[in-house]
PDB file of N, CA and C in Angstrom:
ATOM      1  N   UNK A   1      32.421 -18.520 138.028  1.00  0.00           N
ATOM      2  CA  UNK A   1      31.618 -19.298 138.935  1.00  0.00           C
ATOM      3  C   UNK A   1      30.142 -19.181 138.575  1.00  0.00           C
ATOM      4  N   UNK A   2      29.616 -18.214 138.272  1.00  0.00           N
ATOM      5  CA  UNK A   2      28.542 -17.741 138.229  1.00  0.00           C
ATOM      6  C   UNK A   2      27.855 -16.507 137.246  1.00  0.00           C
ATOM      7  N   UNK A   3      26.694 -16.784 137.055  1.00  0.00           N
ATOM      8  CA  UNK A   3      26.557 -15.257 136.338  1.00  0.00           C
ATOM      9  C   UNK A   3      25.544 -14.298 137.051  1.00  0.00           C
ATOM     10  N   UNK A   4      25.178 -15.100 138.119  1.00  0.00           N
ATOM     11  CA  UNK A   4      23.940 -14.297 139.167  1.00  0.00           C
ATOM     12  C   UNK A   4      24.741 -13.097 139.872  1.00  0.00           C
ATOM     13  N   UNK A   5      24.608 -11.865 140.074  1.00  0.00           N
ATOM     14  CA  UNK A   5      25.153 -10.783 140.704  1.00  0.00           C
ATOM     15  C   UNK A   5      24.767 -11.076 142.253  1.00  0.00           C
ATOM     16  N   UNK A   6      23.917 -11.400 142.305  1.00  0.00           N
ATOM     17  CA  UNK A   6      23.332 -11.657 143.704  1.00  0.00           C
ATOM     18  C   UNK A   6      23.966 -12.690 144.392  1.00  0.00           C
ATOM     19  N   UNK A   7      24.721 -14.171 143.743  1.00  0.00           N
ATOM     20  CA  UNK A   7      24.952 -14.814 144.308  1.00  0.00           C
ATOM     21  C   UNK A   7      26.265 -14.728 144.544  1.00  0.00           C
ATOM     22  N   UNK A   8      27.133 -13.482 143.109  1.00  0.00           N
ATOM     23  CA  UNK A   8      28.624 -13.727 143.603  1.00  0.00           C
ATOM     24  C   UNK A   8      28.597 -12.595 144.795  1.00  0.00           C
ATOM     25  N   UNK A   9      27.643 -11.950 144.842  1.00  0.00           N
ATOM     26  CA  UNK A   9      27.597 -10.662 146.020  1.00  0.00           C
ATOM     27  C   UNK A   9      28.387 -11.330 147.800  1.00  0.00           C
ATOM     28  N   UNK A  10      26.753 -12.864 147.740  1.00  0.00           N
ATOM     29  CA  UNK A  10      26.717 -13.850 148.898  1.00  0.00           C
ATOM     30  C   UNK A  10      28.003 -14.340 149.073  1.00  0.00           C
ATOM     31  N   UNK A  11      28.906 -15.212 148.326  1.00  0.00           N
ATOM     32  CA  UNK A  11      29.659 -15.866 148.232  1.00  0.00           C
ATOM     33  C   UNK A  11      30.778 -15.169 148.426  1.00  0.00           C
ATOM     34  N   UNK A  12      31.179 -13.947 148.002  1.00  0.00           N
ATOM     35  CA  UNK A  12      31.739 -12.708 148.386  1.00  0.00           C
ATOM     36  C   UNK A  12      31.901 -12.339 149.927  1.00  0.00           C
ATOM     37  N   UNK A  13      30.780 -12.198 150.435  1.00  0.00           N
ATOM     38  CA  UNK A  13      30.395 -11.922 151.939  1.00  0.00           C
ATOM     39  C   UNK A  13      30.674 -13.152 152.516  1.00  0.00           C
ATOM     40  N   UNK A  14      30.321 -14.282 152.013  1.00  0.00           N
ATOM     41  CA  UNK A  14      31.316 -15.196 152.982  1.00  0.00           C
ATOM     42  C   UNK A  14      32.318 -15.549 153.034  1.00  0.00           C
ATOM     43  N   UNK A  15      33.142 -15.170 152.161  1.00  0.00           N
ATOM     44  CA  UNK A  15      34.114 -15.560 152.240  1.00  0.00           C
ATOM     45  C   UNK A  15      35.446 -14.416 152.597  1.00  0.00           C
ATOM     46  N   UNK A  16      35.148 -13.501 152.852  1.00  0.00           N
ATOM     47  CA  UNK A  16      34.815 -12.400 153.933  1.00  0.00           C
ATOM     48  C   UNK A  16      35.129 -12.582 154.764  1.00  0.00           C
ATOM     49  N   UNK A  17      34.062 -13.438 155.693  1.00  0.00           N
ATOM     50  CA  UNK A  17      33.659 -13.681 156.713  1.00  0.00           C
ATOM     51  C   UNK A  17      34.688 -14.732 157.266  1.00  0.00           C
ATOM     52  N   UNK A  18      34.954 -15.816 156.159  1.00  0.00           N
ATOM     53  CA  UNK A  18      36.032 -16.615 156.576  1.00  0.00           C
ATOM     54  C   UNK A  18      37.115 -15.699 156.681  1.00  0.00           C
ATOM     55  N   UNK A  19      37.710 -15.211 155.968  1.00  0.00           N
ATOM     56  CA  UNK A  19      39.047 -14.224 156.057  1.00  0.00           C
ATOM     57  C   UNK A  19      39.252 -13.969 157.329  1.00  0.00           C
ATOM     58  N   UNK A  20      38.391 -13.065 157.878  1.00  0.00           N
ATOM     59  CA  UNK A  20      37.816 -12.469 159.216  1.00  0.00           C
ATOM     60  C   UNK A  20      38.363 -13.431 159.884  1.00  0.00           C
ATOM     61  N   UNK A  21      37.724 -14.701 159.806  1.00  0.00           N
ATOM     62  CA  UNK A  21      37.962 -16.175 161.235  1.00  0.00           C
ATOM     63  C   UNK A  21      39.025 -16.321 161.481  1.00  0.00           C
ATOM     64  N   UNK A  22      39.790 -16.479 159.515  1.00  0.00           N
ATOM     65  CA  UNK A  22      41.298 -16.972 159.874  1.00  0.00           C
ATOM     66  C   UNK A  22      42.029 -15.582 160.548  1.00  0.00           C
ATOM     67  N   UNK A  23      41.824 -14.925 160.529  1.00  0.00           N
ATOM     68  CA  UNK A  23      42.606 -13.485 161.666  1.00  0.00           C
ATOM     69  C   UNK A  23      42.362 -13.940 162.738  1.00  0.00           C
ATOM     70  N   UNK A  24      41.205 -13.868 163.249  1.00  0.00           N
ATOM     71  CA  UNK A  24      40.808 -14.244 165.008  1.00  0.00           C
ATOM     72  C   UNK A  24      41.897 -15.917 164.828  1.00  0.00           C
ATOM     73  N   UNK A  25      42.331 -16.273 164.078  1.00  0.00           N
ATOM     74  CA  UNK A  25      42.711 -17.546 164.758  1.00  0.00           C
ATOM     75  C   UNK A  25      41.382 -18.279 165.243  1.00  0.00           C
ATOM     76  N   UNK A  26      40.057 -18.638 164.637  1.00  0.00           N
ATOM     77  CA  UNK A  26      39.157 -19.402 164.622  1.00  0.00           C
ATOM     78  C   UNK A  26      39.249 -19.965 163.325  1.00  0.00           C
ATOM     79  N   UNK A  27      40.160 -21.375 163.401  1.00  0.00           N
ATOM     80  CA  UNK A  27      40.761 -21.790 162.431  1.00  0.00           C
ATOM     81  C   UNK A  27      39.899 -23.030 161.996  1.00  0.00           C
ATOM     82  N   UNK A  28      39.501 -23.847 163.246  1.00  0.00           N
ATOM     83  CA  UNK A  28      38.662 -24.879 162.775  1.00  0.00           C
ATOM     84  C   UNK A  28      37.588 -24.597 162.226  1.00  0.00           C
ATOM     85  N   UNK A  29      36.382 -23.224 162.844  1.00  0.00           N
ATOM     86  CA  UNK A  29      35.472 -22.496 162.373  1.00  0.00           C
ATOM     87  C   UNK A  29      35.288 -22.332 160.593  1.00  0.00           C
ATOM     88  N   UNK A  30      37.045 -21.223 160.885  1.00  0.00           N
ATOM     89  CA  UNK A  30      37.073 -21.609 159.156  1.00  0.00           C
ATOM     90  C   UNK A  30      37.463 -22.546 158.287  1.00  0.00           C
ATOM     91  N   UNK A  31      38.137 -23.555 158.737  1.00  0.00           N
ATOM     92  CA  UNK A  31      37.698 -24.866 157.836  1.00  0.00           C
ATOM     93  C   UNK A  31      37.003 -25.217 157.272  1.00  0.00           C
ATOM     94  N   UNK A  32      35.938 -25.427 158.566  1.00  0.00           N
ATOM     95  CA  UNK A  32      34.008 -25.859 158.239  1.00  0.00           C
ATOM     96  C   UNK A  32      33.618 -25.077 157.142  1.00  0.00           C
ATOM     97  N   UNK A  33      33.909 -23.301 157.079  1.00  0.00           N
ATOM     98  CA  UNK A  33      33.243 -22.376 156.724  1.00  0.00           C
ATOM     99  C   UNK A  33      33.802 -22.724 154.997  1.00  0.00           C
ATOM    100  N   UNK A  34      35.440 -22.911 154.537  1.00  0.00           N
ATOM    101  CA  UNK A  34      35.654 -23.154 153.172  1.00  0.00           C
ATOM    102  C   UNK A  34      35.163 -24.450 152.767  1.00  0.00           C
ATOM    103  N   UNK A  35      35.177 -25.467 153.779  1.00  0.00           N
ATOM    104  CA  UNK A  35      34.720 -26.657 153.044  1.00  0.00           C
ATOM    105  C   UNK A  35      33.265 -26.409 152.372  1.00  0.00           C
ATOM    106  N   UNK A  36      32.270 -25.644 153.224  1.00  0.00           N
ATOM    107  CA  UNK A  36      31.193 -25.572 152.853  1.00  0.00           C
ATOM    108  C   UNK A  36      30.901 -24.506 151.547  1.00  0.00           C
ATOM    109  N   UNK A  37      31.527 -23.699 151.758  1.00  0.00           N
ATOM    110  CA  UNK A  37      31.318 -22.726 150.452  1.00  0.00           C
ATOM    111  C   UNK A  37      31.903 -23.576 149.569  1.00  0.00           C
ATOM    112  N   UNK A  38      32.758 -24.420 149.464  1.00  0.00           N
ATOM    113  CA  UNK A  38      33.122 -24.847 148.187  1.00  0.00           C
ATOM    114  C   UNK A  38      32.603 -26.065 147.966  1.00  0.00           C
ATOM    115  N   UNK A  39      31.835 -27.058 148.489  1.00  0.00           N
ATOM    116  CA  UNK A  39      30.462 -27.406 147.989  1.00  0.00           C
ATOM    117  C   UNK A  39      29.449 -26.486 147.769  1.00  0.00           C
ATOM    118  N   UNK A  40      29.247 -25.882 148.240  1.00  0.00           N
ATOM    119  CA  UNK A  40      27.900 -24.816 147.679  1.00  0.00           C
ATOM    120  C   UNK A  40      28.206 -24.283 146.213  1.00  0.00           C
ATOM    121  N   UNK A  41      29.449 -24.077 146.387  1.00  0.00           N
ATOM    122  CA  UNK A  41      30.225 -23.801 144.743  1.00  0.00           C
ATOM    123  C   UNK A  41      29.784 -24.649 143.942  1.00  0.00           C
ATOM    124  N   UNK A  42      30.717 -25.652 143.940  1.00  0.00           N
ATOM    125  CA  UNK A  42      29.825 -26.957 143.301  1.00  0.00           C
ATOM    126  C   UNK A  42      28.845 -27.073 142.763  1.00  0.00           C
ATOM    127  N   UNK A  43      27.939 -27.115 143.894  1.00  0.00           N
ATOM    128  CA  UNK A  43      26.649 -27.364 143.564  1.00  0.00           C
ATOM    129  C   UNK A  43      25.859 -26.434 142.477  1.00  0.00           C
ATOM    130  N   UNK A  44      26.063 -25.190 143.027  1.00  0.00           N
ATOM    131  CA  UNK A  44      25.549 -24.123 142.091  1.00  0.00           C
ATOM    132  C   UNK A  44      26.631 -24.404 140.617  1.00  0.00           C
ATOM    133  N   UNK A  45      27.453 -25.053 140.047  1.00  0.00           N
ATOM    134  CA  UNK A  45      27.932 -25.087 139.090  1.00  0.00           C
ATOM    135  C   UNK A  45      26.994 -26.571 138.412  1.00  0.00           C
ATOM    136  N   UNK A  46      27.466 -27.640 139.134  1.00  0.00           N
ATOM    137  CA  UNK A  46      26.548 -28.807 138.607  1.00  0.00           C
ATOM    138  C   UNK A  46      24.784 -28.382 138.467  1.00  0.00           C
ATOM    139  N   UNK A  47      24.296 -27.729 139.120  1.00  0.00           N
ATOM    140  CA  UNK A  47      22.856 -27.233 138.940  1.00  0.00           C
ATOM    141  C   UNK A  47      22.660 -26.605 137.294  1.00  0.00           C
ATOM    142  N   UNK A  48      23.581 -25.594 137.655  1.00  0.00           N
ATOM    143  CA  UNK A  48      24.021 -24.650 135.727  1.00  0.00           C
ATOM    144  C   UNK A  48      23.832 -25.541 134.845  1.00  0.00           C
ATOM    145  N   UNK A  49      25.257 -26.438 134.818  1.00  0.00           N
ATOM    146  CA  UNK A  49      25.162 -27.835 133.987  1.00  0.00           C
ATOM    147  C   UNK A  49      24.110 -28.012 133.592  1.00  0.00           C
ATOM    148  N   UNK A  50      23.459 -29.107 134.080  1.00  0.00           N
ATOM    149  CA  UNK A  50      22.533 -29.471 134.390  1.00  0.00           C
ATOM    150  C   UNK A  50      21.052 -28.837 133.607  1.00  0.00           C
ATOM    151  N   UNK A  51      21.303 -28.033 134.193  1.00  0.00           N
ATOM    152  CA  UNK A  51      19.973 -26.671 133.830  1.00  0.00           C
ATOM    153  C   UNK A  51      19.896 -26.672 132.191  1.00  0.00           C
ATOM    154  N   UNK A  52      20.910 -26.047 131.916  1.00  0.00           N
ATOM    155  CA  UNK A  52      21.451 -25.802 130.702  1.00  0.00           C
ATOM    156  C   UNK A  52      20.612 -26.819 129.674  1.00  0.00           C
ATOM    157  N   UNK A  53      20.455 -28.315 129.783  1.00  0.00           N
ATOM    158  CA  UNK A  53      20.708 -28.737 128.536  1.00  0.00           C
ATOM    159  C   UNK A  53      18.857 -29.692 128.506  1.00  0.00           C
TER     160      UNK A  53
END
């Protein structure tokens, strides 16, 4: 995904955090919560791209 330590740290911790939701059964919560990390994924990959050349 990445080569920033810092960012797989973040991405780490949230997704965490989703884990966490789907236990409580705050299921729609975590929906929102993977849809969004995995645009943020994305993004930080197309940015790389991008960057790169």
């Amino acid at each position: 995904m990445t080569n920033s330590k810092l960012l797989a740290c973040l991405f780490f911790i949230f997704y965490l955090i989703l884990f966490f939701m789907v236990i409580a059964s705050k299921n729609m919560i975590a929906m929102y919560m993977m849809s969004i990390g995995m645009l943020l994924e994305a993004l930080v990959n197309l940015i790389r791209v991008y960057h790169r050349k």
